[in-house]
PDB file of N, CA and C in Angstrom:
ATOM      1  N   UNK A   1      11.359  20.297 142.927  1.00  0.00           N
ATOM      2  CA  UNK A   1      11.254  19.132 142.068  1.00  0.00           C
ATOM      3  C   UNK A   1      12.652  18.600 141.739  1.00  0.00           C
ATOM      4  N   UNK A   2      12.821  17.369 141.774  1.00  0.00           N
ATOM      5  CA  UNK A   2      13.853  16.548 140.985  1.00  0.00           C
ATOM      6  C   UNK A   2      14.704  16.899 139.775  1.00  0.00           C
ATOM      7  N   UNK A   3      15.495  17.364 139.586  1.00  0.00           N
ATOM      8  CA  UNK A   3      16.410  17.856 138.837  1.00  0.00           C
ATOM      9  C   UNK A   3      16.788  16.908 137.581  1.00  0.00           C
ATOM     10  N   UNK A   4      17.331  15.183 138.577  1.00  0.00           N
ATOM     11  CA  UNK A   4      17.465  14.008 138.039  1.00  0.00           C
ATOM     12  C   UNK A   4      17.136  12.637 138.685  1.00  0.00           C
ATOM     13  N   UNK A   5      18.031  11.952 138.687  1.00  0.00           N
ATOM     14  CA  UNK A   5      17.317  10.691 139.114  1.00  0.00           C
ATOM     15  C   UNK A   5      18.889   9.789 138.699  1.00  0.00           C
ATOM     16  N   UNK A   6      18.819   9.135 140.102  1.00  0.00           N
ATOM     17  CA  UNK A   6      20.161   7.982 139.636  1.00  0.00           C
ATOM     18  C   UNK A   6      19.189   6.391 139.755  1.00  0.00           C
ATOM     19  N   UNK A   7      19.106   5.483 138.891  1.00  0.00           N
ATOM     20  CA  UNK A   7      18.722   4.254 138.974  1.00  0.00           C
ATOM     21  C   UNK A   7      19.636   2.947 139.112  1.00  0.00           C
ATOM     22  N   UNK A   8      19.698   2.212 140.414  1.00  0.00           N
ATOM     23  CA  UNK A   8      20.288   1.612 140.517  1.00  0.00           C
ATOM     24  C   UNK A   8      19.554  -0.236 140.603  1.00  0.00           C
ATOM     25  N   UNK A   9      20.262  -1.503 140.240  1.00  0.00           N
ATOM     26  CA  UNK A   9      19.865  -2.698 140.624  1.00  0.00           C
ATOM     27  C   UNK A   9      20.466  -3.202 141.168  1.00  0.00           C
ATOM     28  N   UNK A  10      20.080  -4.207 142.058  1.00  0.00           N
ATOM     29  CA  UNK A  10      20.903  -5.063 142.941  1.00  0.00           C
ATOM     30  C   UNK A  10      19.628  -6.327 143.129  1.00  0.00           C
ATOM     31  N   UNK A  11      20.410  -7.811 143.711  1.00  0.00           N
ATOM     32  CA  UNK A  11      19.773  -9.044 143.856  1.00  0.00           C
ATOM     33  C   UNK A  11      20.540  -9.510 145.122  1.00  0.00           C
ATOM     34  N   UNK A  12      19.588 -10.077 145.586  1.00  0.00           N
ATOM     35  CA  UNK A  12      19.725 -10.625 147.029  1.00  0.00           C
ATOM     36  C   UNK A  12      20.699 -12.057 146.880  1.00  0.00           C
ATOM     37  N   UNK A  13      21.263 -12.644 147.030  1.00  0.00           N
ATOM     38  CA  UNK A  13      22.193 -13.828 147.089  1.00  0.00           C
ATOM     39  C   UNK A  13      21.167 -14.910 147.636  1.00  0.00           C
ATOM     40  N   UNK A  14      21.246 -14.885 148.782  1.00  0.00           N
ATOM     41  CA  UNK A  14      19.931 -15.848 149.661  1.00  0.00           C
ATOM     42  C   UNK A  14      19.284 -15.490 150.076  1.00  0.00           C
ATOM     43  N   UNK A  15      18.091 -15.813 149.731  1.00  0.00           N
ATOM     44  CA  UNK A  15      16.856 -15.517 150.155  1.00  0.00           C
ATOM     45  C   UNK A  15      17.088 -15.846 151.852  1.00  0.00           C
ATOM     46  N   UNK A  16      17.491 -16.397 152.440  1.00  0.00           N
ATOM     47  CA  UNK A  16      17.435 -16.552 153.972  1.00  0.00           C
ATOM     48  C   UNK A  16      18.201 -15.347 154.660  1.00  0.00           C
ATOM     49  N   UNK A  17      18.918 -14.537 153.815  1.00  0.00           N
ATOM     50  CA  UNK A  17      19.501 -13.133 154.110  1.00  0.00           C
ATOM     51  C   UNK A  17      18.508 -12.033 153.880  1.00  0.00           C
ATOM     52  N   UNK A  18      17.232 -12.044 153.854  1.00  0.00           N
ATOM     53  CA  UNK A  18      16.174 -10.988 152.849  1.00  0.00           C
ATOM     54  C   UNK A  18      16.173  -9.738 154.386  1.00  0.00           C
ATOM     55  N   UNK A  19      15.816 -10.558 155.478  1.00  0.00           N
ATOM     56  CA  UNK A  19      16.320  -9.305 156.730  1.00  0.00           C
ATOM     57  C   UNK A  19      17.383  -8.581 156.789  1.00  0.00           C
ATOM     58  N   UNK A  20      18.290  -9.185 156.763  1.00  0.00           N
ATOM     59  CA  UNK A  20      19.299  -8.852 156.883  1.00  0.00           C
ATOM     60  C   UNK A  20      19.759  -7.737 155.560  1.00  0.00           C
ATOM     61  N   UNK A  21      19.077  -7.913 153.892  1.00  0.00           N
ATOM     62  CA  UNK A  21      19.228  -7.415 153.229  1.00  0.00           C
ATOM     63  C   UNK A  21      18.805  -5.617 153.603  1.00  0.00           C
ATOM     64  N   UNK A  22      16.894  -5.995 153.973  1.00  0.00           N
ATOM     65  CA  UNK A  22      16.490  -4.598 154.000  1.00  0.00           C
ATOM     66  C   UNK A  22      16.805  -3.686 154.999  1.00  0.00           C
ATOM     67  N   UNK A  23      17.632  -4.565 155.815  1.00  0.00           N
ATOM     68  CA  UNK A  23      18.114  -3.474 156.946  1.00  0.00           C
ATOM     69  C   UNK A  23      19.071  -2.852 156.486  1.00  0.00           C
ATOM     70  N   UNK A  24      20.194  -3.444 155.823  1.00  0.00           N
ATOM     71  CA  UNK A  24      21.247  -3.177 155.508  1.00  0.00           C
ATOM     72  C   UNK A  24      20.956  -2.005 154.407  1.00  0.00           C
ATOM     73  N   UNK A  25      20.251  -2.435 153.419  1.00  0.00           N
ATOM     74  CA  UNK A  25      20.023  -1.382 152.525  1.00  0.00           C
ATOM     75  C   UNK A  25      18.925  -0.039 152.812  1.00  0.00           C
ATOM     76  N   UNK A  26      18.022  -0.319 153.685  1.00  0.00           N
ATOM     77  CA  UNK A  26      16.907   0.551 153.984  1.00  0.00           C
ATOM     78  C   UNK A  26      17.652   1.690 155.397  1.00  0.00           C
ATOM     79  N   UNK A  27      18.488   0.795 156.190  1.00  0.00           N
ATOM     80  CA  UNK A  27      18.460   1.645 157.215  1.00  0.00           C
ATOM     81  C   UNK A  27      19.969   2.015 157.165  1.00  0.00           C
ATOM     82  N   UNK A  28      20.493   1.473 156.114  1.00  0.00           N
ATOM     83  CA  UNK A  28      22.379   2.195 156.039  1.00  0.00           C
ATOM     84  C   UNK A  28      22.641   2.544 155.120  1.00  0.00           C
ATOM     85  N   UNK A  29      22.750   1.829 153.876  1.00  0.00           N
ATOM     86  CA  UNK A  29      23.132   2.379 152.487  1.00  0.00           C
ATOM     87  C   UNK A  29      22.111   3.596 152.429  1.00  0.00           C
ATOM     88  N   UNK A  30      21.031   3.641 151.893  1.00  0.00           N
ATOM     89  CA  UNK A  30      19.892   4.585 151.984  1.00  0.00           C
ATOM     90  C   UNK A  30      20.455   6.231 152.444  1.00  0.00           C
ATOM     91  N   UNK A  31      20.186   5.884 153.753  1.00  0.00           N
ATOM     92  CA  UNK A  31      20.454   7.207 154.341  1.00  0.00           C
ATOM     93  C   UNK A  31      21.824   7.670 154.367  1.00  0.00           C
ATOM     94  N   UNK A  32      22.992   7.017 154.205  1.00  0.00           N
ATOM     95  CA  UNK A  32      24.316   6.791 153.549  1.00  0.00           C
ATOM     96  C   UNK A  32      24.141   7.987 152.631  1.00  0.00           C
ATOM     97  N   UNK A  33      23.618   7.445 151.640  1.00  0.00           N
ATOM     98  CA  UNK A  33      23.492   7.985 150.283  1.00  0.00           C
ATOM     99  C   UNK A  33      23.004   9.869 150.449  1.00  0.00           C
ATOM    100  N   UNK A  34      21.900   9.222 151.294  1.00  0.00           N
ATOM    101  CA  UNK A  34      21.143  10.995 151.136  1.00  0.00           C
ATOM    102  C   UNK A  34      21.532  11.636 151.765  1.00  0.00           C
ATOM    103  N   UNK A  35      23.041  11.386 152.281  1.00  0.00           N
ATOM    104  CA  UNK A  35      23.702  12.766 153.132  1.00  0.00           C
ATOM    105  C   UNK A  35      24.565  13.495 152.197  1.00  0.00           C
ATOM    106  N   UNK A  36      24.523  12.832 150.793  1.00  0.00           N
ATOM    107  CA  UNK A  36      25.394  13.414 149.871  1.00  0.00           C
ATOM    108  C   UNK A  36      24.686  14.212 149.552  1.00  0.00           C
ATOM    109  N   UNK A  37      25.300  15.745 149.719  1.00  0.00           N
ATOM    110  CA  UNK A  37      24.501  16.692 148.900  1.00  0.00           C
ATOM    111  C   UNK A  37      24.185  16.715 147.558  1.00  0.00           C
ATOM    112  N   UNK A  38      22.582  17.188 147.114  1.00  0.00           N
ATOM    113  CA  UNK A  38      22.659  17.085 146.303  1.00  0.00           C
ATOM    114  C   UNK A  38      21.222  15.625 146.358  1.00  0.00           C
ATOM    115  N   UNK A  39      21.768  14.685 146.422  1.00  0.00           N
ATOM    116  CA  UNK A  39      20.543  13.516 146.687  1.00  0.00           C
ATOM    117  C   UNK A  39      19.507  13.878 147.810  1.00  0.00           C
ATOM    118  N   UNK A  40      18.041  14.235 147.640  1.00  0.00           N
ATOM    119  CA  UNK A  40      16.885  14.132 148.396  1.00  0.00           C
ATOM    120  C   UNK A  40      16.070  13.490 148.397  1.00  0.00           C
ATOM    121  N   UNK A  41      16.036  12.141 148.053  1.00  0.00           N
ATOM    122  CA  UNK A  41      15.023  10.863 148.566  1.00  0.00           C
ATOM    123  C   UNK A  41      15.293   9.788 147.915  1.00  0.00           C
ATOM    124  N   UNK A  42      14.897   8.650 147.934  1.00  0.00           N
ATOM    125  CA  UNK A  42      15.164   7.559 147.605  1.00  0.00           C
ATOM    126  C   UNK A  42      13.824   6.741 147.446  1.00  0.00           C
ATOM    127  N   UNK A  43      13.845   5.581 146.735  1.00  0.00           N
ATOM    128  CA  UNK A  43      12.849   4.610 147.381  1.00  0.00           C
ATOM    129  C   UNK A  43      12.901   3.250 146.148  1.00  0.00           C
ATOM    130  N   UNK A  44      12.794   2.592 146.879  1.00  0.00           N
ATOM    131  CA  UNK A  44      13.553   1.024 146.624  1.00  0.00           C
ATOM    132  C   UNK A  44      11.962   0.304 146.519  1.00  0.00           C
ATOM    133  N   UNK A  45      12.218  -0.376 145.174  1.00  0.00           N
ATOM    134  CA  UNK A  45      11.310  -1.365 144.594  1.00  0.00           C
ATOM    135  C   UNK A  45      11.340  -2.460 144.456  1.00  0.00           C
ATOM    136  N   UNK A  46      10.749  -4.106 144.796  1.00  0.00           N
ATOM    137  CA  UNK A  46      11.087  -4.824 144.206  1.00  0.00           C
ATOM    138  C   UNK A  46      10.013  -5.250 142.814  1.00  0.00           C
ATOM    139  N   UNK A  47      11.195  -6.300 141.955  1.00  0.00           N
ATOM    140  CA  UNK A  47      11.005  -7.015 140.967  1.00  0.00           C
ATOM    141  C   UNK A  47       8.620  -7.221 141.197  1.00  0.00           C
ATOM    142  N   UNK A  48       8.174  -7.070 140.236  1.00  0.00           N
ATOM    143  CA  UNK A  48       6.569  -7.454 140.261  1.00  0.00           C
ATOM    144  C   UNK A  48       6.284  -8.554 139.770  1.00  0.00           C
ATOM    145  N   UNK A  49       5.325  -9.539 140.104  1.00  0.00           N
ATOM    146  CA  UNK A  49       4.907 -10.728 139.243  1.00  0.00           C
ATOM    147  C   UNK A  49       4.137 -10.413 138.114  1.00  0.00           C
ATOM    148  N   UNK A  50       3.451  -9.493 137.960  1.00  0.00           N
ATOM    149  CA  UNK A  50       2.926  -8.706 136.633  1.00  0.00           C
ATOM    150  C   UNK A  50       3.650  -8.233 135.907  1.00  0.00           C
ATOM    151  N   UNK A  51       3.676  -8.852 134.741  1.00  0.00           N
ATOM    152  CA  UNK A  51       4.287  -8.667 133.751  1.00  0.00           C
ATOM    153  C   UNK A  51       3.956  -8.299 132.586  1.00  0.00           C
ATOM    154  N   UNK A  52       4.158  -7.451 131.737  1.00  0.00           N
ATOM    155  CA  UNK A  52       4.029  -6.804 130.384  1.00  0.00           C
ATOM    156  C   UNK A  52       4.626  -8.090 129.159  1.00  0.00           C
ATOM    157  N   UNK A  53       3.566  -8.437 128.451  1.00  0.00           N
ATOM    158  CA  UNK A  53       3.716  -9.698 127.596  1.00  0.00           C
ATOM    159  C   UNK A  53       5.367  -9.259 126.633  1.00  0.00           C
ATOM    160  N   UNK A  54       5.325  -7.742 126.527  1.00  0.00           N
ATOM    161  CA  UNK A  54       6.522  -7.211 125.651  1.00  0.00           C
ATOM    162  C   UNK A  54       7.733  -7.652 126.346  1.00  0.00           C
ATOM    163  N   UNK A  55       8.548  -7.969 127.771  1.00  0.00           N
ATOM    164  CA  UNK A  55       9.451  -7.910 128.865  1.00  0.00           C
ATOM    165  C   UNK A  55       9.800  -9.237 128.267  1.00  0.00           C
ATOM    166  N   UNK A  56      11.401  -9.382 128.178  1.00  0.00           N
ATOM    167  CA  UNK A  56      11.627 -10.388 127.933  1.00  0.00           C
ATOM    168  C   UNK A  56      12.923 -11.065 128.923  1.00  0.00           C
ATOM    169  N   UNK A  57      12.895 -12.318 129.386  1.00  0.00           N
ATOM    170  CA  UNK A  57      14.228 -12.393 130.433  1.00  0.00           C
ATOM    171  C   UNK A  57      13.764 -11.520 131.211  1.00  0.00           C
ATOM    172  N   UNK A  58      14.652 -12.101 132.854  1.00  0.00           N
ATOM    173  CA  UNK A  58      14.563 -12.044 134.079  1.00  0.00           C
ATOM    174  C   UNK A  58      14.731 -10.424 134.512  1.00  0.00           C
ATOM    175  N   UNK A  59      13.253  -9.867 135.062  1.00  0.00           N
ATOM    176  CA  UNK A  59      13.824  -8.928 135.633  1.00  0.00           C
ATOM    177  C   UNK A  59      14.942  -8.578 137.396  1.00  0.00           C
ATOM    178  N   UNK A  60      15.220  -7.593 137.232  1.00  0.00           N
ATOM    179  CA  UNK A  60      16.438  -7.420 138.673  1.00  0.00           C
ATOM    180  C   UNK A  60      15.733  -7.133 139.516  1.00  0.00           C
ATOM    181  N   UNK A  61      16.217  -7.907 140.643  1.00  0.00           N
ATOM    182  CA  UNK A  61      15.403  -8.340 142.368  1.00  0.00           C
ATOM    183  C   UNK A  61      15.103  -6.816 142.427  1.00  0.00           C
ATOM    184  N   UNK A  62      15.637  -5.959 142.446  1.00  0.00           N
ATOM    185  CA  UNK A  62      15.429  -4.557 143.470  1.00  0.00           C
ATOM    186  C   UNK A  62      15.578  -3.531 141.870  1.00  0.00           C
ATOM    187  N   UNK A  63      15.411  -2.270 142.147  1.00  0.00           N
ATOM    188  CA  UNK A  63      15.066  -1.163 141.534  1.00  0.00           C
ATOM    189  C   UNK A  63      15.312  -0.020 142.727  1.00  0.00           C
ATOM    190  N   UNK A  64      16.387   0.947 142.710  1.00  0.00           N
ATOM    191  CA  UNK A  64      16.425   2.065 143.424  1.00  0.00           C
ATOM    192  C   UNK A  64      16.507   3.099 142.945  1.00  0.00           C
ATOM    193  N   UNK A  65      15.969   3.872 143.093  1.00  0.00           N
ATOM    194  CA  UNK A  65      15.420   5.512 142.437  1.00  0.00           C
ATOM    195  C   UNK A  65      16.078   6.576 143.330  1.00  0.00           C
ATOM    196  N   UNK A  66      17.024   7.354 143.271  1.00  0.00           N
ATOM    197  CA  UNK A  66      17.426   8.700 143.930  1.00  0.00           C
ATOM    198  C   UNK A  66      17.599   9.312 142.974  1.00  0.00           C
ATOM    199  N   UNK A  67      16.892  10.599 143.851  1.00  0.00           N
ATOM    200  CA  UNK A  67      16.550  11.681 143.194  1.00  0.00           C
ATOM    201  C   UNK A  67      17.152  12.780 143.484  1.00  0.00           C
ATOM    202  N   UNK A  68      17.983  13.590 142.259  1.00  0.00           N
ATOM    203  CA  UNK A  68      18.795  14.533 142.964  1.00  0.00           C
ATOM    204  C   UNK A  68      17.730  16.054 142.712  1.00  0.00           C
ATOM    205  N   UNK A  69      18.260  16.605 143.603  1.00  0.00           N
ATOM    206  CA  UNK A  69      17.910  18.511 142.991  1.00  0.00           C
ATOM    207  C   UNK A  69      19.378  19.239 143.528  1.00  0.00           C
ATOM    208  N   UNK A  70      19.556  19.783 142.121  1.00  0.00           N
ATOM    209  CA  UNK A  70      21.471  20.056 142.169  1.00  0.00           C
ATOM    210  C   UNK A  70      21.478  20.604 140.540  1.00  0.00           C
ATOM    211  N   UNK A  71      22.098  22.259 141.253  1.00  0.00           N
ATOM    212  CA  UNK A  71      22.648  22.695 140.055  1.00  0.00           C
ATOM    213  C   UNK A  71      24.203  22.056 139.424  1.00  0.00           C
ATOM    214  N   UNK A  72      24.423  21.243 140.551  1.00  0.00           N
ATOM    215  CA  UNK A  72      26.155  20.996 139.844  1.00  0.00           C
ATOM    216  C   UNK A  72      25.572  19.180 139.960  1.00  0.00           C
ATOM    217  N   UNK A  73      25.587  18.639 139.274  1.00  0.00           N
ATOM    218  CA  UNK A  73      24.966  17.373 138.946  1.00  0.00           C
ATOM    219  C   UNK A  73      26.679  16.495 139.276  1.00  0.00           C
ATOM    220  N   UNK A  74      27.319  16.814 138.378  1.00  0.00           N
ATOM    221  CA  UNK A  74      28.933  16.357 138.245  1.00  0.00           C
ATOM    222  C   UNK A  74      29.189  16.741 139.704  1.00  0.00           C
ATOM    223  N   UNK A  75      28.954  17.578 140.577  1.00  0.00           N
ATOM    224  CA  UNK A  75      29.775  17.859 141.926  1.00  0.00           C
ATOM    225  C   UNK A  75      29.303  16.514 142.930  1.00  0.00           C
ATOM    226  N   UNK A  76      28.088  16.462 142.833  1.00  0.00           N
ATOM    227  CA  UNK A  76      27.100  15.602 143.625  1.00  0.00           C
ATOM    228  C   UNK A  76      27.476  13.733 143.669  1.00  0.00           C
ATOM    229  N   UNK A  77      27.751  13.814 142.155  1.00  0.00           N
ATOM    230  CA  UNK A  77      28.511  12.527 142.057  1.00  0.00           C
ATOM    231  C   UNK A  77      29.871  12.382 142.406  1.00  0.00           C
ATOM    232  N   UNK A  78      30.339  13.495 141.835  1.00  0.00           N
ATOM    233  CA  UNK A  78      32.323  13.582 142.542  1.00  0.00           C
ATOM    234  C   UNK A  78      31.771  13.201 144.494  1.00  0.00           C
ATOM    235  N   UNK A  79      30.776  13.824 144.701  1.00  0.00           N
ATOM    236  CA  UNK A  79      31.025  13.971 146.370  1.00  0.00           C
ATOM    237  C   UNK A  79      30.490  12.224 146.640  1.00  0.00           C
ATOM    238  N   UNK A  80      29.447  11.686 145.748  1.00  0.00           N
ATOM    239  CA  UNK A  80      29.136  10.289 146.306  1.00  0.00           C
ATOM    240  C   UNK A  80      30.386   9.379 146.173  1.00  0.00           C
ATOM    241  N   UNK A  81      31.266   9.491 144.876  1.00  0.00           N
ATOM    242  CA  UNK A  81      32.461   8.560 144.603  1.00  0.00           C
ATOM    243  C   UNK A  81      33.730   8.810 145.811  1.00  0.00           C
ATOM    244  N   UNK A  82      33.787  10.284 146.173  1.00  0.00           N
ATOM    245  CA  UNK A  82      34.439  10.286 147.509  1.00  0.00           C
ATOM    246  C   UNK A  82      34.155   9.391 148.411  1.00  0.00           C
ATOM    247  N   UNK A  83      32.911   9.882 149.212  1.00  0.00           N
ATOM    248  CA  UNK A  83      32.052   8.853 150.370  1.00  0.00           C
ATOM    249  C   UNK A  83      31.965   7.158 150.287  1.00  0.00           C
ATOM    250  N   UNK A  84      32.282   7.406 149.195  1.00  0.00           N
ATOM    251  CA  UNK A  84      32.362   5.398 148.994  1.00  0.00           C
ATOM    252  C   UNK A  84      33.650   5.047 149.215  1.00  0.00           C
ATOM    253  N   UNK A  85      34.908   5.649 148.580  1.00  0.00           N
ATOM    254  CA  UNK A  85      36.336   5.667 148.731  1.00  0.00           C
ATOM    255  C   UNK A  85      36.481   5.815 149.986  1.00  0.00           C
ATOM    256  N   UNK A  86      36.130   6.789 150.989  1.00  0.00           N
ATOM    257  CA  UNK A  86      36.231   6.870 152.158  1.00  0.00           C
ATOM    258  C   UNK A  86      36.010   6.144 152.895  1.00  0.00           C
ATOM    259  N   UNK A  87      35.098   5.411 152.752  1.00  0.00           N
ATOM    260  CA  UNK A  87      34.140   4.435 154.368  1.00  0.00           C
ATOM    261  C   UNK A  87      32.992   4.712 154.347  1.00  0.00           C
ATOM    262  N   UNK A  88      32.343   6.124 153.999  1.00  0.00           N
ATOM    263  CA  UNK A  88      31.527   6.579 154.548  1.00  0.00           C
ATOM    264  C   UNK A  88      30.455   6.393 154.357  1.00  0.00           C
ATOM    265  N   UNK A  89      29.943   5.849 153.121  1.00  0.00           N
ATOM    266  CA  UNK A  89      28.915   4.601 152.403  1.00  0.00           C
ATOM    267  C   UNK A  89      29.879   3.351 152.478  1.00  0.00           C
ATOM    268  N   UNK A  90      28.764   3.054 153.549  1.00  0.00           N
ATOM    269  CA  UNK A  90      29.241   1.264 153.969  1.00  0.00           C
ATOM    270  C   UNK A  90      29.115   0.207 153.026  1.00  0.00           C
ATOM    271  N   UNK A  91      30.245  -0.402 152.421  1.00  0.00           N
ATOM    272  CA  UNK A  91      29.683  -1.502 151.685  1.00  0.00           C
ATOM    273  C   UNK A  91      28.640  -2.740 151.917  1.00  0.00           C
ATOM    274  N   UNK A  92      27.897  -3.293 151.301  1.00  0.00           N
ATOM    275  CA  UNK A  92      27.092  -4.061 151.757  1.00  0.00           C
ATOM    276  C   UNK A  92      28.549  -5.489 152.265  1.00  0.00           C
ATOM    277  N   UNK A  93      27.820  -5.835 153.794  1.00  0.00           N
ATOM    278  CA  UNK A  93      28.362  -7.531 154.077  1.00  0.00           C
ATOM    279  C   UNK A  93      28.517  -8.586 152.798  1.00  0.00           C
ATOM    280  N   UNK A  94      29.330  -9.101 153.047  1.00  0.00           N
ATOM    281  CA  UNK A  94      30.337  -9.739 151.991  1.00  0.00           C
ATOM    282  C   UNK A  94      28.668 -11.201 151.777  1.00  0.00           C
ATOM    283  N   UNK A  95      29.135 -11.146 150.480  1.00  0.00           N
ATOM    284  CA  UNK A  95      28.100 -12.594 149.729  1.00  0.00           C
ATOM    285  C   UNK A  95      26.301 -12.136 149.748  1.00  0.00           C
ATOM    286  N   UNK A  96      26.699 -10.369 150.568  1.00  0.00           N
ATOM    287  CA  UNK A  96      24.931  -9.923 150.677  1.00  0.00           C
ATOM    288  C   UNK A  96      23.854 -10.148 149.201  1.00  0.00           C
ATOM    289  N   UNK A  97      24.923  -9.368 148.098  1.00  0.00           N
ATOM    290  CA  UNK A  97      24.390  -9.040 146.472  1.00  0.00           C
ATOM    291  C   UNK A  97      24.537 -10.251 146.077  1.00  0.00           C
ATOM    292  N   UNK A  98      23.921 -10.745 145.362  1.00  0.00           N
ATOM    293  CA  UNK A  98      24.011 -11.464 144.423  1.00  0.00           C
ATOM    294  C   UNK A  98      25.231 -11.111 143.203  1.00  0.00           C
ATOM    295  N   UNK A  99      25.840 -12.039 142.539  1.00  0.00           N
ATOM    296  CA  UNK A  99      26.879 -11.672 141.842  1.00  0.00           C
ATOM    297  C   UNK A  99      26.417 -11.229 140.682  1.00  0.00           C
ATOM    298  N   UNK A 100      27.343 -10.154 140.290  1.00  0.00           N
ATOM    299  CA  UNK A 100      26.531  -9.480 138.484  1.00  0.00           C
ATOM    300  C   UNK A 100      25.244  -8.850 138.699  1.00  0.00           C
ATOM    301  N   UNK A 101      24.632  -8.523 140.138  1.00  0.00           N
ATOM    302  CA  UNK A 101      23.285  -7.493 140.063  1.00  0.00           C
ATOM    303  C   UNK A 101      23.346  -6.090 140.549  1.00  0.00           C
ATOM    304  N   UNK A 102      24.914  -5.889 140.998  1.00  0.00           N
ATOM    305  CA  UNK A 102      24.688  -4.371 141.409  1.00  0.00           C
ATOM    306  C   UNK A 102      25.316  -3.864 140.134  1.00  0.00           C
ATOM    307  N   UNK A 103      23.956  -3.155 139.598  1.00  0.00           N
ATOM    308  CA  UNK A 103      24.307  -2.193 137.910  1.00  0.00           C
ATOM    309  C   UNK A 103      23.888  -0.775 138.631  1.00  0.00           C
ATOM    310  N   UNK A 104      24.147   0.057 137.626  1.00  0.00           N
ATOM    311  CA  UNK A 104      24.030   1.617 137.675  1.00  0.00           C
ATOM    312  C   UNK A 104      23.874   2.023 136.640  1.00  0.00           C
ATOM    313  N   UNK A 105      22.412   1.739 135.799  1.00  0.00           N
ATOM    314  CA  UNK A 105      22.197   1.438 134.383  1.00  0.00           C
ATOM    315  C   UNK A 105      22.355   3.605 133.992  1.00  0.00           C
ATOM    316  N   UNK A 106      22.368   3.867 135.010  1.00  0.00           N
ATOM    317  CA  UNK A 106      22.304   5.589 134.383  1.00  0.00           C
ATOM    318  C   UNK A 106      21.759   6.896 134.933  1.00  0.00           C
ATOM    319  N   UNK A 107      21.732   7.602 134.650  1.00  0.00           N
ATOM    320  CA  UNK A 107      21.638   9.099 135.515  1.00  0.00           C
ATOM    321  C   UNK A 107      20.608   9.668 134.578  1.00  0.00           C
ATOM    322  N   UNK A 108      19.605  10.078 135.148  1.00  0.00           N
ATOM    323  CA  UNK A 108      18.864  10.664 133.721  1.00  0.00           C
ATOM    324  C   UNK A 108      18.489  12.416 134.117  1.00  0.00           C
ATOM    325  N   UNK A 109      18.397  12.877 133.387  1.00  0.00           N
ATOM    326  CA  UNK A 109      17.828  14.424 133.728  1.00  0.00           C
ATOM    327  C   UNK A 109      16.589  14.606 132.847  1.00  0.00           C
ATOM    328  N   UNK A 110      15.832  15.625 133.957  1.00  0.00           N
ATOM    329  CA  UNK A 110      14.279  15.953 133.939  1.00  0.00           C
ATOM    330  C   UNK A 110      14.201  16.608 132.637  1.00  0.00           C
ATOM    331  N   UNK A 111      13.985  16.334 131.636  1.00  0.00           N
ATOM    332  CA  UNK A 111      13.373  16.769 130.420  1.00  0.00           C
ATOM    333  C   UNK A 111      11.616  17.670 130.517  1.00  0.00           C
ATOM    334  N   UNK A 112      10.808  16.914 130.724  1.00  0.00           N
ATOM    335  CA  UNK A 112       9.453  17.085 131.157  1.00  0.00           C
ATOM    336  C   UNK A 112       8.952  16.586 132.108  1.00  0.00           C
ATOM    337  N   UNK A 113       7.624  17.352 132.785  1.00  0.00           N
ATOM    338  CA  UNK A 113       7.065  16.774 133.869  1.00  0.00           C
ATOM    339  C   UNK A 113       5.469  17.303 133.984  1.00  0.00           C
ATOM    340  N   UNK A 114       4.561  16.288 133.799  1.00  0.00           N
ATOM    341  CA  UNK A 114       3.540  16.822 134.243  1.00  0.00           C
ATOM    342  C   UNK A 114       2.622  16.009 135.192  1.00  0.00           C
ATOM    343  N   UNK A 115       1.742  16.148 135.685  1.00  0.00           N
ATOM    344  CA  UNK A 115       0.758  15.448 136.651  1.00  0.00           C
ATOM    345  C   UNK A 115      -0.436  14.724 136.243  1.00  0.00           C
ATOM    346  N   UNK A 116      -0.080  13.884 136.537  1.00  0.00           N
ATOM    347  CA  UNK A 116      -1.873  12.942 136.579  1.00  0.00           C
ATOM    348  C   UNK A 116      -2.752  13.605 137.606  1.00  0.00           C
ATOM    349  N   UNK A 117      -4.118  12.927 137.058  1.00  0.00           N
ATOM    350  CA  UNK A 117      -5.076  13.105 137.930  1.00  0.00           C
ATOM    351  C   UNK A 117      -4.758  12.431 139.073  1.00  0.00           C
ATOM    352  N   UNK A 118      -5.076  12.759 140.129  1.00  0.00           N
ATOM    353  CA  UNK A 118      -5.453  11.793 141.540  1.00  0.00           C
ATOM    354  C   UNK A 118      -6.524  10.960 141.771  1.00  0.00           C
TER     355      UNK A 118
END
């Protein structure tokens, strides 16, 4: 099981880039990411037209969920901030994000966990 969880947002610039987006992010950043030890899965959401009457202002195009299992939580991130410094997580093509949408609202750790029915 999941240890923690990193949540990230990002927005597409032009919509006439949306291919070009999910490749970039689904088939490079993505797996980029999950070679950092420490991160074991991912999975990328977009924005819903259903909305909760409570939600106020625009929600963010995308929603990404990685999930770590890692006794050294701090090592896992030292090793992702390397891999980015390096090359080795490719930055996205220039004008890809939208400006002001790639956040990294936080890192959370597993407090509780239980199961729904199926």
């Amino acid at each position: 099981m999941p240890k923690a969880i990193l949540m990230t947002f990002t927005g597409l610039n032009d919509p006439a880039r949306q291919g070009e987006y999910d490749k970039w992010y689904d088939e490079v950043h993505i797996p980029e990411v999950l070679g950092t030890p420490g991160f074991v899965s991912a999975r990328r959401f977009s924005g819903s037209a259903v909305r909760r009457p409570s939600v106020v202002g625009e929600l963010p195009q995308y929603l990404t969920i990685y999930e770590l299992d890692t006794e050294d939580l701090q090592g896992a991130f030292d090793a992702l901030d390397a891999r980015v410094k390096t090359g080795e997580i490719t930055k996205p093509p220039d004008g890809l994000l939208k400006p002001n949408t790639e956040h990294e609202p936080g890192i959370f750790e597993v407090q509780f966990e239980m199961g729904g029915a199926a």
